[in-house]
Each structure stands twice: as C-alpha cells, then as structure tokens.
C-alpha atoms as a PDB file:
ATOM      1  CA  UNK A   1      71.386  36.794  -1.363  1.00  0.00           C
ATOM      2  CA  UNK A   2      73.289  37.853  -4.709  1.00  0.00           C
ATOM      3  CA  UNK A   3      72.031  39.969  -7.391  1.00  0.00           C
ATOM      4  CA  UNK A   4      71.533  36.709  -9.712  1.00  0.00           C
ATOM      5  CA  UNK A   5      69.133  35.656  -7.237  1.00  0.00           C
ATOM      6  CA  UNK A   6      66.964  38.796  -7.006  1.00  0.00           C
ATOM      7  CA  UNK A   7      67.600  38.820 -10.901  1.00  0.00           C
ATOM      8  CA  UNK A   8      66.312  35.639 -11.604  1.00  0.00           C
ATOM      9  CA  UNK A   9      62.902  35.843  -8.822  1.00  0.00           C
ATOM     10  CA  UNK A  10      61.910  39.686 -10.544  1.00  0.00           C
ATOM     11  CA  UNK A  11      58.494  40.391 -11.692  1.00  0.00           C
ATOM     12  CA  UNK A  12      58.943  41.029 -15.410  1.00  0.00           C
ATOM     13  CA  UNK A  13      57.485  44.518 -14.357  1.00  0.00           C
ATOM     14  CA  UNK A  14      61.002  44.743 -11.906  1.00  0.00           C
ATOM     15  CA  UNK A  15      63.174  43.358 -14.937  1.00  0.00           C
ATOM     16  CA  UNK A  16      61.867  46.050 -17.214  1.00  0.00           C
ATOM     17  CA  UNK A  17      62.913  49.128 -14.769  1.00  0.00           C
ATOM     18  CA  UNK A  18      66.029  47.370 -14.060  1.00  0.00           C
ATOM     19  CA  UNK A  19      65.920  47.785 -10.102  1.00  0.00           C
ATOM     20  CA  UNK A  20      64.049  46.643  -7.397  1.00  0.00           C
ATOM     21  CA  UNK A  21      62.582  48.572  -4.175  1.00  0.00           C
ATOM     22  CA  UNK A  22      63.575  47.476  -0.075  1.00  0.00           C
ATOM     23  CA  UNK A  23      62.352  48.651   2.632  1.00  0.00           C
ATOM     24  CA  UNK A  24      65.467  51.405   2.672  1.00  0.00           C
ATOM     25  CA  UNK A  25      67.283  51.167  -0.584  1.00  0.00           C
ATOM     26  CA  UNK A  26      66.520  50.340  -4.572  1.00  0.00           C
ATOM     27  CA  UNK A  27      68.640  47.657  -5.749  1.00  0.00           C
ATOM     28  CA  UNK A  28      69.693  47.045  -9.206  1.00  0.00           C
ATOM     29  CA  UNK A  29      68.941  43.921 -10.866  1.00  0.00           C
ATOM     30  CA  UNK A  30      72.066  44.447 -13.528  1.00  0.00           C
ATOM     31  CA  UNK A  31      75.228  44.655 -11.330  1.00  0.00           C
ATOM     32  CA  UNK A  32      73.864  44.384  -7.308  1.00  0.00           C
ATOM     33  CA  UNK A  33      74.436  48.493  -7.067  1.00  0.00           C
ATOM     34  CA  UNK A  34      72.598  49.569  -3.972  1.00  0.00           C
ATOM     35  CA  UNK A  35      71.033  53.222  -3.963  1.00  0.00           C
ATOM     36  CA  UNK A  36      70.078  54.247  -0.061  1.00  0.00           C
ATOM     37  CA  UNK A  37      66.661  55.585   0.330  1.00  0.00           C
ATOM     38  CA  UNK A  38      66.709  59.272   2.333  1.00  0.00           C
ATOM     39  CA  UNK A  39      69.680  60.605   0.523  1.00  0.00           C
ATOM     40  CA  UNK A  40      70.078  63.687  -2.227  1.00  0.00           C
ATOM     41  CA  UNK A  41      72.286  62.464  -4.815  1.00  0.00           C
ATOM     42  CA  UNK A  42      74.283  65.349  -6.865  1.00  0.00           C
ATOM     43  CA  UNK A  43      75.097  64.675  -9.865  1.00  0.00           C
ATOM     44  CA  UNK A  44      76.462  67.642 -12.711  1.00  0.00           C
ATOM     45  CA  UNK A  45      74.937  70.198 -10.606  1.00  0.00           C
ATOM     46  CA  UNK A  46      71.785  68.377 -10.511  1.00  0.00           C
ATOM     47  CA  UNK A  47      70.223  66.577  -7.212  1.00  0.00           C
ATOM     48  CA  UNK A  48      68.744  63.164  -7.737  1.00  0.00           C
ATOM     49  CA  UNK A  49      66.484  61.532  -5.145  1.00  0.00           C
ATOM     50  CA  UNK A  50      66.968  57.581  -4.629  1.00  0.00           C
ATOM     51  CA  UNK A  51      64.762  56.385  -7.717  1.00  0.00           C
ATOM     52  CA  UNK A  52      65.487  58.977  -9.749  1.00  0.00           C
ATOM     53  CA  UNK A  53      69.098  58.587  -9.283  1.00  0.00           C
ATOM     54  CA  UNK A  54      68.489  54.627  -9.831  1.00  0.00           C
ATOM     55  CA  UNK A  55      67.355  55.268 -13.385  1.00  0.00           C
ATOM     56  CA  UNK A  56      70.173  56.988 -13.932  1.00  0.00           C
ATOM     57  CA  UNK A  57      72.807  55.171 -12.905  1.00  0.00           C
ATOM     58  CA  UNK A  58      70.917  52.794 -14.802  1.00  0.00           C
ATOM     59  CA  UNK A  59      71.462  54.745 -18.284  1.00  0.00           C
ATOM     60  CA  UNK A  60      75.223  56.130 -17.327  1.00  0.00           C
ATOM     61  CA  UNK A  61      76.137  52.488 -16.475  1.00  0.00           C
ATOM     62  CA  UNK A  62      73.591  50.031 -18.493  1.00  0.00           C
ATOM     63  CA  UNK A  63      72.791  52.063 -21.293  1.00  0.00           C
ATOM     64  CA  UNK A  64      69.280  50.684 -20.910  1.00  0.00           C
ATOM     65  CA  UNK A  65      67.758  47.636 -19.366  1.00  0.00           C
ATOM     66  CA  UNK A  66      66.916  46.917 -23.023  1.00  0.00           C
ATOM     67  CA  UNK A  67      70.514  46.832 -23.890  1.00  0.00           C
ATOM     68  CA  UNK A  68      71.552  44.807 -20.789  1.00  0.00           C
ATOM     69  CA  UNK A  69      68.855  41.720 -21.355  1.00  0.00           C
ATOM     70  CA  UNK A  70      69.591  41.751 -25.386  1.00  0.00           C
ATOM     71  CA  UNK A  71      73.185  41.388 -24.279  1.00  0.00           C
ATOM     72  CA  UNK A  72      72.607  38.295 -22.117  1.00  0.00           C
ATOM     73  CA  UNK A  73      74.008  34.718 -23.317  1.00  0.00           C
ATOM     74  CA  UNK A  74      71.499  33.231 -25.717  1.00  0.00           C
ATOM     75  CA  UNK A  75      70.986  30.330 -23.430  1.00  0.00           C
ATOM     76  CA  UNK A  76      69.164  32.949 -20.971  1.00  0.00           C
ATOM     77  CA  UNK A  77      67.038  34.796 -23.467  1.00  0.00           C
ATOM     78  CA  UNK A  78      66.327  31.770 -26.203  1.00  0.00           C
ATOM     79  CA  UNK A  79      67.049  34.020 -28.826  1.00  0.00           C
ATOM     80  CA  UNK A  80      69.301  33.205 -32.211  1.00  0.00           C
ATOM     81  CA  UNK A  81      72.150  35.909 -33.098  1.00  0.00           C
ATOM     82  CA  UNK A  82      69.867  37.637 -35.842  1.00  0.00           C
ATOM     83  CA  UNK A  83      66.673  37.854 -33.746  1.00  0.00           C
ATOM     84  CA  UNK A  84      68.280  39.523 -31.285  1.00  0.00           C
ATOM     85  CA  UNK A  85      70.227  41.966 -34.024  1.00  0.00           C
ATOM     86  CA  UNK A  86      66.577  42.595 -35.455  1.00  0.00           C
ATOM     87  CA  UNK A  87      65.240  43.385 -31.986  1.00  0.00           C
ATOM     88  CA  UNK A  88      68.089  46.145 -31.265  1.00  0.00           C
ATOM     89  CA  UNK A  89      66.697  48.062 -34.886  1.00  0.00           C
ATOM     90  CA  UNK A  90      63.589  48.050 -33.696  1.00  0.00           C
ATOM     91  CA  UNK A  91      64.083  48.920 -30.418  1.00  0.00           C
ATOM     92  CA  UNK A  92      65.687  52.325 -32.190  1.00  0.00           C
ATOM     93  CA  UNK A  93      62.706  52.961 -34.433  1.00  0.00           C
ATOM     94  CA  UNK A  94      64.623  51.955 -37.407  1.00  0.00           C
ATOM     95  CA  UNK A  95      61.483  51.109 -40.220  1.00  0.00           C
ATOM     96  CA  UNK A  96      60.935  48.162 -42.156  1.00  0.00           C
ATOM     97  CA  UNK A  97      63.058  49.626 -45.068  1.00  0.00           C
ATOM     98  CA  UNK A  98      65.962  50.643 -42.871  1.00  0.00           C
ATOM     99  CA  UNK A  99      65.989  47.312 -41.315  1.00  0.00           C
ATOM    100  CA  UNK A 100      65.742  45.611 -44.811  1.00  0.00           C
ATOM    101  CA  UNK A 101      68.447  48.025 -45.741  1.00  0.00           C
ATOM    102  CA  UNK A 102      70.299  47.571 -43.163  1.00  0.00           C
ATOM    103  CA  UNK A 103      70.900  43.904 -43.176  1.00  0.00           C
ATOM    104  CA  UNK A 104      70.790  43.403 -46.674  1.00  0.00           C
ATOM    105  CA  UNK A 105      67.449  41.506 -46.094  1.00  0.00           C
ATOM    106  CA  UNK A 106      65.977  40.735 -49.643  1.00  0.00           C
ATOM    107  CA  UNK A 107      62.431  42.210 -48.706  1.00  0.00           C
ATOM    108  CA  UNK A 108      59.817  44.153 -46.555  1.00  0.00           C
ATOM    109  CA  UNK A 109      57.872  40.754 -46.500  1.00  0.00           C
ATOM    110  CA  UNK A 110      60.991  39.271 -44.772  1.00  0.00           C
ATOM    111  CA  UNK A 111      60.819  42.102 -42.261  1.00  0.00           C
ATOM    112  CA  UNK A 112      56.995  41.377 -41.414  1.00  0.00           C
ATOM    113  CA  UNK A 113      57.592  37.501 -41.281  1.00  0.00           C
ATOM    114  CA  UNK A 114      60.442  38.295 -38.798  1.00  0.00           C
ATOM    115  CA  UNK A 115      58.300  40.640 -36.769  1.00  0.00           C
ATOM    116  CA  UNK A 116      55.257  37.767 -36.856  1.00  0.00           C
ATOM    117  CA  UNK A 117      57.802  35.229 -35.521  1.00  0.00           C
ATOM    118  CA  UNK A 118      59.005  37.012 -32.414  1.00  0.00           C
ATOM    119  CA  UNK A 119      55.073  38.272 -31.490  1.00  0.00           C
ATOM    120  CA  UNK A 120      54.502  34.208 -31.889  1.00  0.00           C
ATOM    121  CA  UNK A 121      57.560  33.743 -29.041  1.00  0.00           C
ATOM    122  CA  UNK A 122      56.150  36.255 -27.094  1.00  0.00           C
ATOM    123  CA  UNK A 123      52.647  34.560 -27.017  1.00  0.00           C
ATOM    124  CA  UNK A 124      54.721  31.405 -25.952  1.00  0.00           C
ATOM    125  CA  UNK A 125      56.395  33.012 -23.566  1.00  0.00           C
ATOM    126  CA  UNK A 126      53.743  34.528 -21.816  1.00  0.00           C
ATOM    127  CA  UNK A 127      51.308  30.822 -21.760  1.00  0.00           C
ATOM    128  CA  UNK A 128      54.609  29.395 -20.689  1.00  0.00           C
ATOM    129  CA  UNK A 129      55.062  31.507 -17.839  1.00  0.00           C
ATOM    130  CA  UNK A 130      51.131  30.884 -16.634  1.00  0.00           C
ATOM    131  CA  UNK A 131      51.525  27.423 -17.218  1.00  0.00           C
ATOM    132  CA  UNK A 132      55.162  27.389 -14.488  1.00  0.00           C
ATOM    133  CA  UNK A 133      53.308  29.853 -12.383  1.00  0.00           C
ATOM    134  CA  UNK A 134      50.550  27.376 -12.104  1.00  0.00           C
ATOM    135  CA  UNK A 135      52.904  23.843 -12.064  1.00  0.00           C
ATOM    136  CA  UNK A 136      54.493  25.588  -9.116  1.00  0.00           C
ATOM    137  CA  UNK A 137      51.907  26.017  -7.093  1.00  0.00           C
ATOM    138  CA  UNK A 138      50.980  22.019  -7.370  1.00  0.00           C
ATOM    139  CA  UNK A 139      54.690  20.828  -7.294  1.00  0.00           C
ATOM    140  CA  UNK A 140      56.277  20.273  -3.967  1.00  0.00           C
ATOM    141  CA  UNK A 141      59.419  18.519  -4.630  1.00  0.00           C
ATOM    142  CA  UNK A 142      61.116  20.767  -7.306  1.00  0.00           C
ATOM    143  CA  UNK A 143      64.874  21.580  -6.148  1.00  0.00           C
ATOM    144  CA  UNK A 144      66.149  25.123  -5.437  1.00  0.00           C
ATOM    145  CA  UNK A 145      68.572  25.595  -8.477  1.00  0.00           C
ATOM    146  CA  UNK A 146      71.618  28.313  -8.332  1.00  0.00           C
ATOM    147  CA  UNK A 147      71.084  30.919 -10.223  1.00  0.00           C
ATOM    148  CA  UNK A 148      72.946  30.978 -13.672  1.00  0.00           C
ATOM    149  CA  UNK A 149      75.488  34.248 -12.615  1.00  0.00           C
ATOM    150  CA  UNK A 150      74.809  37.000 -15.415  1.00  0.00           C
ATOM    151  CA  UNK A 151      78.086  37.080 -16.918  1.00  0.00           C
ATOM    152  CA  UNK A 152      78.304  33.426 -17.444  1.00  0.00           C
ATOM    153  CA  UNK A 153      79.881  32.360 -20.165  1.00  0.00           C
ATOM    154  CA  UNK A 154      79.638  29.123 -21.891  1.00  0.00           C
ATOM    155  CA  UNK A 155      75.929  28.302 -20.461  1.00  0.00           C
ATOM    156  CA  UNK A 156      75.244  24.728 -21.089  1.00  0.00           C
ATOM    157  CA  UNK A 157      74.136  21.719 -18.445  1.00  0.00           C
ATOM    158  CA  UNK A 158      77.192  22.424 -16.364  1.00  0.00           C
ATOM    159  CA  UNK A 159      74.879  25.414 -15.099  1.00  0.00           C
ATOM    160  CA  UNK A 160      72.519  22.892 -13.831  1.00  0.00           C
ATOM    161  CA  UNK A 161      72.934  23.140 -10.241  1.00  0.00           C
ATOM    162  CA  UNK A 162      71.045  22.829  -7.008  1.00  0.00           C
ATOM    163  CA  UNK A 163      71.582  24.398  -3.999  1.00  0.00           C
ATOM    164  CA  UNK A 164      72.254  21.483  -2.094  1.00  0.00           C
ATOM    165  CA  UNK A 165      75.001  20.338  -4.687  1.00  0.00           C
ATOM    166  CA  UNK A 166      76.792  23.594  -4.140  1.00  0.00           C
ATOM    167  CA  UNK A 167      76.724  23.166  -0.731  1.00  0.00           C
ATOM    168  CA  UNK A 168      78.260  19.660  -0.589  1.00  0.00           C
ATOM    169  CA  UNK A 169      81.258  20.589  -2.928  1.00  0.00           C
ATOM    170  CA  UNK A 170      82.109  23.666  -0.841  1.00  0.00           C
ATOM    171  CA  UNK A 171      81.958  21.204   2.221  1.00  0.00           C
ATOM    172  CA  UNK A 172      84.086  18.943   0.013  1.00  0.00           C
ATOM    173  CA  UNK A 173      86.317  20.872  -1.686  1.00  0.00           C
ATOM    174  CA  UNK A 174      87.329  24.237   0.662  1.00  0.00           C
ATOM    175  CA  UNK A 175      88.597  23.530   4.648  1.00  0.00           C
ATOM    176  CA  UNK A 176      88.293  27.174   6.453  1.00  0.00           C
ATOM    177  CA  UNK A 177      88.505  28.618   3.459  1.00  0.00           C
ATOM    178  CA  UNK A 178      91.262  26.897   1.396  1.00  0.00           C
ATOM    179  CA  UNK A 179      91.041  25.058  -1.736  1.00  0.00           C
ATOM    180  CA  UNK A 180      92.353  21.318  -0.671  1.00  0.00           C
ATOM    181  CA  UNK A 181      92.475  20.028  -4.534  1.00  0.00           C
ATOM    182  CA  UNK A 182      90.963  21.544  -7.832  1.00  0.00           C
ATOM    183  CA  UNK A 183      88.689  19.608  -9.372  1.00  0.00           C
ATOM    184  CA  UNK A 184      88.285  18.378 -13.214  1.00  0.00           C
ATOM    185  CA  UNK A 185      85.018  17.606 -13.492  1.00  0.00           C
ATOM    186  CA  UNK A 186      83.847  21.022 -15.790  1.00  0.00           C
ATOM    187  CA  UNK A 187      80.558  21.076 -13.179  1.00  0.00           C
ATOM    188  CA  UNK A 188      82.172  20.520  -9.860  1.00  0.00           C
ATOM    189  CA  UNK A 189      84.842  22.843 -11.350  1.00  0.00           C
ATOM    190  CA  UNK A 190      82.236  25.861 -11.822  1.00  0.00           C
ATOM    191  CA  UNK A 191      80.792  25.218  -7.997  1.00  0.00           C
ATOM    192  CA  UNK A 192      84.157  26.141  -7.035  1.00  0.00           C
ATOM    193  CA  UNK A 193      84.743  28.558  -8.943  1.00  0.00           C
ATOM    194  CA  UNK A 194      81.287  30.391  -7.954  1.00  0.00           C
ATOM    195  CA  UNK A 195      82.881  30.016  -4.073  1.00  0.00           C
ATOM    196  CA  UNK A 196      86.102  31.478  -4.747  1.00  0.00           C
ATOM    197  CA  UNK A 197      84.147  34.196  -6.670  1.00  0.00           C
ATOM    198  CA  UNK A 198      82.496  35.233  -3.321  1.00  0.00           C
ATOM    199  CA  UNK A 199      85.781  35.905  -1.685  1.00  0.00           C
ATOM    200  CA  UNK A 200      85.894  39.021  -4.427  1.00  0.00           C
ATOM    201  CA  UNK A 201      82.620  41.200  -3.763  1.00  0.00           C
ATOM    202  CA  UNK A 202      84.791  43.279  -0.855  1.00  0.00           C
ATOM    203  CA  UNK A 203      86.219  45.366  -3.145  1.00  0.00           C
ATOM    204  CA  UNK A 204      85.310  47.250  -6.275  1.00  0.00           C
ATOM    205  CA  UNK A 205      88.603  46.470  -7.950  1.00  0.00           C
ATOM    206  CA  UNK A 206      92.197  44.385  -7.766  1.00  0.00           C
ATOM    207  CA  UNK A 207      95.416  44.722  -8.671  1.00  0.00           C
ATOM    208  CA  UNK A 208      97.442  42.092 -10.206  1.00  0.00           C
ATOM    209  CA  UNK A 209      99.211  41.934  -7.107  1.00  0.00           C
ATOM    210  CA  UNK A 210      96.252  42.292  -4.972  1.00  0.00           C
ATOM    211  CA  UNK A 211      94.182  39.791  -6.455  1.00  0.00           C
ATOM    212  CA  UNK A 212      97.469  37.152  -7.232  1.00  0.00           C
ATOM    213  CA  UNK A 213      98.190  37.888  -3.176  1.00  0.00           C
ATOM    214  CA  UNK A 214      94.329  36.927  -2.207  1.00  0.00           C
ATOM    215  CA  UNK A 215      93.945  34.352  -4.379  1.00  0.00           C
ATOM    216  CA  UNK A 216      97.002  32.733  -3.208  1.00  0.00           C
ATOM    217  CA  UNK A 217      95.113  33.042   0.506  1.00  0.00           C
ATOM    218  CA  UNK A 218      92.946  30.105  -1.095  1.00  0.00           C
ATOM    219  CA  UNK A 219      95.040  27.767  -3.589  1.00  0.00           C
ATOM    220  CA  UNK A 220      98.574  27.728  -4.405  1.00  0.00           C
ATOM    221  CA  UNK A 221      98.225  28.034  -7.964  1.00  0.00           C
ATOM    222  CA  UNK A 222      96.596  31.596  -8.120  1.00  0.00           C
ATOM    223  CA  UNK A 223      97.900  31.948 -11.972  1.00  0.00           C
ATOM    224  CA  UNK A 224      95.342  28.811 -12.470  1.00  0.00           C
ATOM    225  CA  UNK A 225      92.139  30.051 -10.766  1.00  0.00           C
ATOM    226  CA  UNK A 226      92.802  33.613 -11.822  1.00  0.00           C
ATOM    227  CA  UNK A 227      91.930  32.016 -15.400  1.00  0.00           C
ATOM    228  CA  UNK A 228      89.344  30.072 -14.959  1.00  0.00           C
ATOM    229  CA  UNK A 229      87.728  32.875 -13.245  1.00  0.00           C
ATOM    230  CA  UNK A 230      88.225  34.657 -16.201  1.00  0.00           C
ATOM    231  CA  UNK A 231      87.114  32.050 -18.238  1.00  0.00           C
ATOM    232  CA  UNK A 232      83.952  31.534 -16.569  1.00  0.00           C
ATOM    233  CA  UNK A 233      82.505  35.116 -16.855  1.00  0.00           C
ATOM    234  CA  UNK A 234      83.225  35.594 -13.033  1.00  0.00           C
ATOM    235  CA  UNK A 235      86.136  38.300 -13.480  1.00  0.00           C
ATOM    236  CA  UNK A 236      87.357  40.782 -16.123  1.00  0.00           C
ATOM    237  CA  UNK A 237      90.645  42.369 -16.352  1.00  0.00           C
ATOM    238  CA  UNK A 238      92.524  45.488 -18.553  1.00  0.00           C
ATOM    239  CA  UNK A 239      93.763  44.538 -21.372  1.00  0.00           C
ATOM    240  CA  UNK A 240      97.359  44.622 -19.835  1.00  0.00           C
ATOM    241  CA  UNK A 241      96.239  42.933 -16.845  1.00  0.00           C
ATOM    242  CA  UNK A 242      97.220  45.687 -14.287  1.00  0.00           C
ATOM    243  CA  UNK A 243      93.242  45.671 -12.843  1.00  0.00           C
ATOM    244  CA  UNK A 244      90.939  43.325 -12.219  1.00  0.00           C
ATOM    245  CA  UNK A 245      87.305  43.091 -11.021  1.00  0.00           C
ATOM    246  CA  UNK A 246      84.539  41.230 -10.559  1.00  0.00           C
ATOM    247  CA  UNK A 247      81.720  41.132 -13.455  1.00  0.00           C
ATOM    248  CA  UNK A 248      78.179  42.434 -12.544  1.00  0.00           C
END
C-alpha cells in the first residue's frame, strides 16, 4: 500500500500530526518516510526516540503539516488561490490589520467577512464528512478509486480512476514488465504512467544515466516517459537535469 493510500484513509486527527502509528514503525503521511519503533535516533548531539524523531523529521523536511496540506493542488483542498494565501497569515498570527496591510485589502470588515466564509466551509466540511461517513455505511456498490498521488499535477477527471481500471490497463498495456505501446488517451496515459512510477521507489535518487538506462528497461523512448513523468507530478529533477527522484 502507498503513502497516497494511507494519506487519503487518515483520521483528520492522523492528517493533523502528519504520521501515522504500526505495530513497529510511525509512518509519514507526507512522503511514505518510515521511522522504526525501538531505535535512539541522534540528531545534533541530541537523541530522539521514534515519535519524537517523527515530528521532527516532520519540521526539518515538511516545515509543518500545515504547510504541506496548504500546498496541495486546489482540486484536493477546494480552496481558491487567496483563501489559501489568507489561511497561511493567519496560521502565523499575523492580525486583522497586518493581513489588511498586507494584501492591500481595502478594510478590517473585509478581513472578518473572509474569516466568516472559511468558518462557514468548515461547518460544511465537517456535515459533509458525517453525511459520507454515514452514506458509506448503507452503500455497498461504491468502487475502490486510486488515490489521487500527492504531487499530482493537473487534477481534473483524468484522476478519476478505479482500481479495477488500473488493473486492466497494466494487464493491457505492460507484458513482464515492458511497455508494448504508449497510449494517447490523457487517462489511460496517467494509469501508465502511475505503473512505470512504481518501478522508481527502490532508490532515493537517479542519475540521468541511471534513470535514462532503467527507463529504457521498460519503453524504448525513455526521453518520452521521462517527461511525462515529469509532467505528471510523479518525478522531479535539478535544474540541470544531472538528478532525478521521485516526488513524495
């Protein structure tokens, strides 16, 4: 199971800490980092138990699960471009007057409407999750959908994707592992894409070479899938494309 999946079934109390807790690790919901239970973790001459040292790989790499969800595409947290700038003063104490300030908002009145509006989404969003809690409990032929990866770029209806779809286009599309054709079809080209992307969670990073070399393993034009991966939120590179790796 990847981290999208755990991401997307978390209690909103496990999406607030950022991490999740196994039998013998924690797990972090942002990037699929695994932290084994048992162990002292040093750290700048400090020791860190498992939790502890969660939380703080959690700030070093996250900067805060606050910062993580805000920075989500809009598609996955239903918020507009100045809600969610309005949200990020807040969340650093900034006061009506700063904020106002700030973005040049004409006045404090503004500042309070805004504040009304998201409290109003968050009363929505809270008798909307009762109300799927409750549907799901009565519905017995709902799909299992993939979950949207969290780097995804792009999210639209392309993103709308069962499990059983997925399936059938890797059974389709890959023999032993290799890429027989590369599909057009923007949906069908994203379920490929997500299997391809699989083939990249050995390793932490990639060379041009190294990556160009594996994906060459599954399609003959690497130079093509290397893109789209790209593209599609599934890989980052340096800005002079000597490394690669694979978003979390």
């Amino acid at each position: 199971m990847d981290v999208s999946t755990f991401f997307q079934n978390a209690t909103i109390d496990e999406l607030k800490k950022g991490y999740i807790e196994e039998d013998d690790s924690f797990l972090c919901l942002l990037c699929g980092e695994q932290v084994e239970k048992g162990i002292i973790y040093p750290v700048d001459g400090k020791l860190y138990e498992a939790e502890k040292f969660m939380k703080r790989h959690i700030e070093g790499s996250h900067q805060s699960v606050f910062h993580y969800l805000i920075g989500l595409d809009k598609k996955m947290t239903g918020l507009t471009e100045h809600q969610t700038k309005l949200l990020e003063l807040f969340f650093q104490g900034k006061s009506d007057a700063e904020v106002k300030k700030e973005l040049e908002i004409g006045s404090a009145s503004t500042i309070r409407h805004h504040r009304f509006a998201l409290k109003e989404k968050e009363r929505q969003a809270r008798n909307f999750l009762a109300i799927m809690e409750l549907m799901k409990e009565k519905d017995n032929h709902a799909p299992s959908f993939v979950p949207i990866h969290q780097t995804a770029t792009m999210v639209d209806d392309r993103y709308n994707i069962t499990e059983a779809e997925q399936e059938e286009i890797a059974a389709k599309y890959f023999n032993a592992g290799v890429l027989s054709k590369f599909p057009m079809k923007q949906k069908q080209k994203l379920m490929v894409l997500r299997e391809i992307a699989k083939r990249l969670e050995g390793q932490e990073s990639y060379s041009e070479k190294e990556l160009n070399q594996l994906l060459q393993t599954i399609y003959e034009d690497y130079v093509l899938i290397r893109r789209y991966l790209i593209e599609y939120g599934f890989l980052d590179r340096k800005a002079d494309g000597t490394l690669y790796w694979l978003k979390k």
